[in-house]
N, C-alpha and C. Protein backbone atom coordinates (compact mmCIF):
# COMPACT_ATOMS: atom_id res chain seq x y z
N UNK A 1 0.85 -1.17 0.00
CA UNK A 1 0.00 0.00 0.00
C UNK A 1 0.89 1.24 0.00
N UNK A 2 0.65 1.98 -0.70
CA UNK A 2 0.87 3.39 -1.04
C UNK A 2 0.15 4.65 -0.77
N UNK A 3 0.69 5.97 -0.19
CA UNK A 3 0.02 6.90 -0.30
C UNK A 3 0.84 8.43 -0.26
N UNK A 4 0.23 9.31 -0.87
CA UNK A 4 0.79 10.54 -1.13
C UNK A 4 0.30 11.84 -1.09
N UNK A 5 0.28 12.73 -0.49
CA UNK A 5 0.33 13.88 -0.36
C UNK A 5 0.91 15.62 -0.62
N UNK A 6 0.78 16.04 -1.97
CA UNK A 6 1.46 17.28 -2.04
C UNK A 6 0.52 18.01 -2.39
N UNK A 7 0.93 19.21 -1.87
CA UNK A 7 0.33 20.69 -1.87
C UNK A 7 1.47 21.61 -2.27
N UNK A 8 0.92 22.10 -2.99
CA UNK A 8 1.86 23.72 -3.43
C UNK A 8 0.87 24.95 -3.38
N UNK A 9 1.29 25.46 -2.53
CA UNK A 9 0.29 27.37 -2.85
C UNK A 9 1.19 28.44 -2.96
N UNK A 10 0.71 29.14 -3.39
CA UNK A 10 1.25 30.43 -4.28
C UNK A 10 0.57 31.65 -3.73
N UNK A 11 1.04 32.59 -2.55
CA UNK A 11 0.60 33.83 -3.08
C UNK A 11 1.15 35.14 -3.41
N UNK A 12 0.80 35.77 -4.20
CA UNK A 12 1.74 37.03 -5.06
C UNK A 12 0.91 38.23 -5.82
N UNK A 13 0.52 39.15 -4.68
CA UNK A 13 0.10 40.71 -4.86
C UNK A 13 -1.77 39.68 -4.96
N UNK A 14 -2.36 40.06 -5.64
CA UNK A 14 -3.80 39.81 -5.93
C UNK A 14 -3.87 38.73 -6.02
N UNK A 15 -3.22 37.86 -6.12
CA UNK A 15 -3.66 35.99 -6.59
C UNK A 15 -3.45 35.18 -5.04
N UNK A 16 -4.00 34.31 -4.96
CA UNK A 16 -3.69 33.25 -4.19
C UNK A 16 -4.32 32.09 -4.74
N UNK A 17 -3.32 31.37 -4.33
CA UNK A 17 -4.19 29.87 -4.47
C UNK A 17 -3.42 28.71 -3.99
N UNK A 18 -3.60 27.84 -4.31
CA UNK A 18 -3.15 26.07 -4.18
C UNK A 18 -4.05 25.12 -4.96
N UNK A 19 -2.53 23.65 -4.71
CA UNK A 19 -3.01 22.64 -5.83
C UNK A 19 -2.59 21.63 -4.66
N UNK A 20 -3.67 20.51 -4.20
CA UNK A 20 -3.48 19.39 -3.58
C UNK A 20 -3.42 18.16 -4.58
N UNK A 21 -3.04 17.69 -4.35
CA UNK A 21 -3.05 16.12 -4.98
C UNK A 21 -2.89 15.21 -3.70
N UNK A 22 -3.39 14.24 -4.08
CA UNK A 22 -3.87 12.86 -3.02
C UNK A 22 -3.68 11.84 -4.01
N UNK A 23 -3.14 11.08 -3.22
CA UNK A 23 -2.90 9.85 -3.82
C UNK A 23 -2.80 8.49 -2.93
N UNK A 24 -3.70 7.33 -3.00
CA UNK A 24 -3.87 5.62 -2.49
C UNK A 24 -3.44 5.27 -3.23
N UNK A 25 -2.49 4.11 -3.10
CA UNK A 25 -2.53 2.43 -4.17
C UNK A 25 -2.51 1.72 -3.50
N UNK A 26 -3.24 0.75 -4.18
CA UNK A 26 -2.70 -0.82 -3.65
C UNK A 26 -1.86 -1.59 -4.87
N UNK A 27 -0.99 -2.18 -4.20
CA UNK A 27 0.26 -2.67 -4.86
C UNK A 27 0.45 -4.31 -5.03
N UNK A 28 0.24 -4.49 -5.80
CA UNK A 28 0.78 -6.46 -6.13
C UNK A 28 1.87 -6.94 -7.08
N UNK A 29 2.73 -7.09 -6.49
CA UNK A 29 3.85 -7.64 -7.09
C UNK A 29 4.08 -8.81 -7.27
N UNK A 30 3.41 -10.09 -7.92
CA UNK A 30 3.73 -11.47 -8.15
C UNK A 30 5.02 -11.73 -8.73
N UNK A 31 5.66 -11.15 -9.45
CA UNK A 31 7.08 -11.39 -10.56
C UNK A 31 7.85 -10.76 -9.66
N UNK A 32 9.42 -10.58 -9.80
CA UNK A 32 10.14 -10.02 -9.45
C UNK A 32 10.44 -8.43 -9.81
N UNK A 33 9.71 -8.39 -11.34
CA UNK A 33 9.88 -7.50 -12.00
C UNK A 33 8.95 -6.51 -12.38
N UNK A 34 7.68 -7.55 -12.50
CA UNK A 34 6.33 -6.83 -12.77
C UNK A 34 5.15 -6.60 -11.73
N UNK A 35 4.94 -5.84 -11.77
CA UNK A 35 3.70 -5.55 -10.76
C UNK A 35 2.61 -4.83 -11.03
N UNK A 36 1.45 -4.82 -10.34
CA UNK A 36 -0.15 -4.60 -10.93
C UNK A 36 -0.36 -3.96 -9.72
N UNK A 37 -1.38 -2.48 -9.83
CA UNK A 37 -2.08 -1.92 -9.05
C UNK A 37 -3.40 -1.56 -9.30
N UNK A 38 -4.08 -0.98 -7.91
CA UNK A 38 -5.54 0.08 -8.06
C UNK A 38 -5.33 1.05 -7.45
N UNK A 39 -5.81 2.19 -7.37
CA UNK A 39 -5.48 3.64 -6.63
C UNK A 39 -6.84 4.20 -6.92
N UNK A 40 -7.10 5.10 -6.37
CA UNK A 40 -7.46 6.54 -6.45
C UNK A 40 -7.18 7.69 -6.62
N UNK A 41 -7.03 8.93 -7.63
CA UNK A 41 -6.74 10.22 -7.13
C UNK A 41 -7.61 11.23 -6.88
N UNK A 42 -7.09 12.22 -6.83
CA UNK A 42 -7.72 13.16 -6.10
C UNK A 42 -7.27 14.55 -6.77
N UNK A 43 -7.36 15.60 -7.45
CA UNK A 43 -6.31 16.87 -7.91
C UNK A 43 -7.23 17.99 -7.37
N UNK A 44 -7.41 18.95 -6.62
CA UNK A 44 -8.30 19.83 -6.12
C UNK A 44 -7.70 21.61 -6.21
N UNK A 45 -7.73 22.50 -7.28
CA UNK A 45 -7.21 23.39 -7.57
C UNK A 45 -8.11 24.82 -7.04
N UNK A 46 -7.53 25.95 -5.99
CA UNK A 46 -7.83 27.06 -6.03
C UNK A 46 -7.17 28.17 -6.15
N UNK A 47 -7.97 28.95 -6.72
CA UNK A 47 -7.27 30.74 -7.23
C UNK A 47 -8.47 31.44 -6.87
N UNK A 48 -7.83 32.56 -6.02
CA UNK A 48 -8.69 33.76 -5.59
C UNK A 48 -8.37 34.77 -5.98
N UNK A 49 -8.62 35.72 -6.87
CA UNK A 49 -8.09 36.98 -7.39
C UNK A 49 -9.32 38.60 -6.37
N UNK A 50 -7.85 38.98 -6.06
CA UNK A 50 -8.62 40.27 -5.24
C UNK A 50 -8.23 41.45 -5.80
N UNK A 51 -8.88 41.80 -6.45
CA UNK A 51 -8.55 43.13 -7.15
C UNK A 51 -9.59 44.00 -6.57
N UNK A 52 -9.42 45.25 -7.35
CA UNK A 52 -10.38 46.41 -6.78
C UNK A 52 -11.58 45.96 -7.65
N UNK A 53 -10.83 46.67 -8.86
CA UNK A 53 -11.91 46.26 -10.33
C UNK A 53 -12.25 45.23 -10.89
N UNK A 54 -11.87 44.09 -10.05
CA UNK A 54 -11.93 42.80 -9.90
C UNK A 54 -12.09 41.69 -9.15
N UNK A 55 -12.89 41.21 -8.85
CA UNK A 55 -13.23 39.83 -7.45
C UNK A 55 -13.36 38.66 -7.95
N UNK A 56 -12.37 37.63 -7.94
CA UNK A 56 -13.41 36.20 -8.61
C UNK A 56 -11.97 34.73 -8.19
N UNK A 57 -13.21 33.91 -8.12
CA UNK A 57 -12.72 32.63 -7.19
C UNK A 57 -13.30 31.40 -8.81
N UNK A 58 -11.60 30.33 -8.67
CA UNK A 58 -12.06 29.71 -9.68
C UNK A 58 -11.45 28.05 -8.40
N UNK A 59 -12.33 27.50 -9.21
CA UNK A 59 -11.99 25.49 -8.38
C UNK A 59 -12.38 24.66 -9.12
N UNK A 60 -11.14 23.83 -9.23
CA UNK A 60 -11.81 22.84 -10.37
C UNK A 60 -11.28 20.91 -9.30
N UNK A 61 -11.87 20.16 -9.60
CA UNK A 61 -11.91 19.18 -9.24
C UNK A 61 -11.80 17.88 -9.87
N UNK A 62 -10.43 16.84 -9.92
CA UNK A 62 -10.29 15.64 -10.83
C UNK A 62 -10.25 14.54 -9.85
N UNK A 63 -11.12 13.78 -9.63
CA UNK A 63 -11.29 12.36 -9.08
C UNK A 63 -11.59 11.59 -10.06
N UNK A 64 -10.99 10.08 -9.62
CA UNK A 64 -11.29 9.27 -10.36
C UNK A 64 -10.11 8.06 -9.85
N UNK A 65 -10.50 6.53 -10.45
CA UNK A 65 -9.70 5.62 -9.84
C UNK A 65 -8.28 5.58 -11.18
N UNK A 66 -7.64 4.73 -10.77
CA UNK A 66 -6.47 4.33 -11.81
C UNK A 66 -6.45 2.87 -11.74
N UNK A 67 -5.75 2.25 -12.62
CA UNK A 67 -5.44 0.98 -12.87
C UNK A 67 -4.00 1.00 -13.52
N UNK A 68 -3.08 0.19 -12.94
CA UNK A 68 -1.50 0.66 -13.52
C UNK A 68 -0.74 -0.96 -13.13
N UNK A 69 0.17 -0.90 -14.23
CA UNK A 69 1.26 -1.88 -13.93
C UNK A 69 3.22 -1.44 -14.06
N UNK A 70 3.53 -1.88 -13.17
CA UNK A 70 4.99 -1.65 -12.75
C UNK A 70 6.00 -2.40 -13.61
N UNK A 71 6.92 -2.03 -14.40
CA UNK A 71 8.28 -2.88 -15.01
C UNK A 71 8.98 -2.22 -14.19
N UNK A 72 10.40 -3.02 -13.89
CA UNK A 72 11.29 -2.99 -13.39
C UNK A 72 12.54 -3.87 -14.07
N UNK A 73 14.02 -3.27 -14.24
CA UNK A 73 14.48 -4.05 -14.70
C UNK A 73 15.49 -4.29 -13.95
């Protein structure tokens, strides 16, 4: 089992924001070399712009599972 966590935020004069990512797997390695997983992610993005002549909030949202296999040599 696997899991991951990064965040980056940014703020600079009128902008702010951040980007999370999340990340589960589950991991099966039968071969020495090859291996098979399932996961989930997660990508969750915000920006707030504060201006005078300007106000506005944007968020966007990517979930969904994965299916993946590992080479190794």
């Amino acid at each position: 089992m696997r899991a991951r966590l990064d965040r980056f935020s940014l703020n600079y004069s009128y902008y702010s924001g951040y980007l999370r990512n999340t990340v589960v797997d589950v991991l099966y390695q039968p071969l020495r070399h090859v291996g098979f997983g399932l996961g989930i992610r997660d990508l969750f993005g915000h920006l707030h712009i504060d201006k005078s002549d300007w106000q506005g909030k944007a968020r966007t949202t990517f979930t969904g599972p994965t299916a993946f296999m590992t080479v190794s040599g």
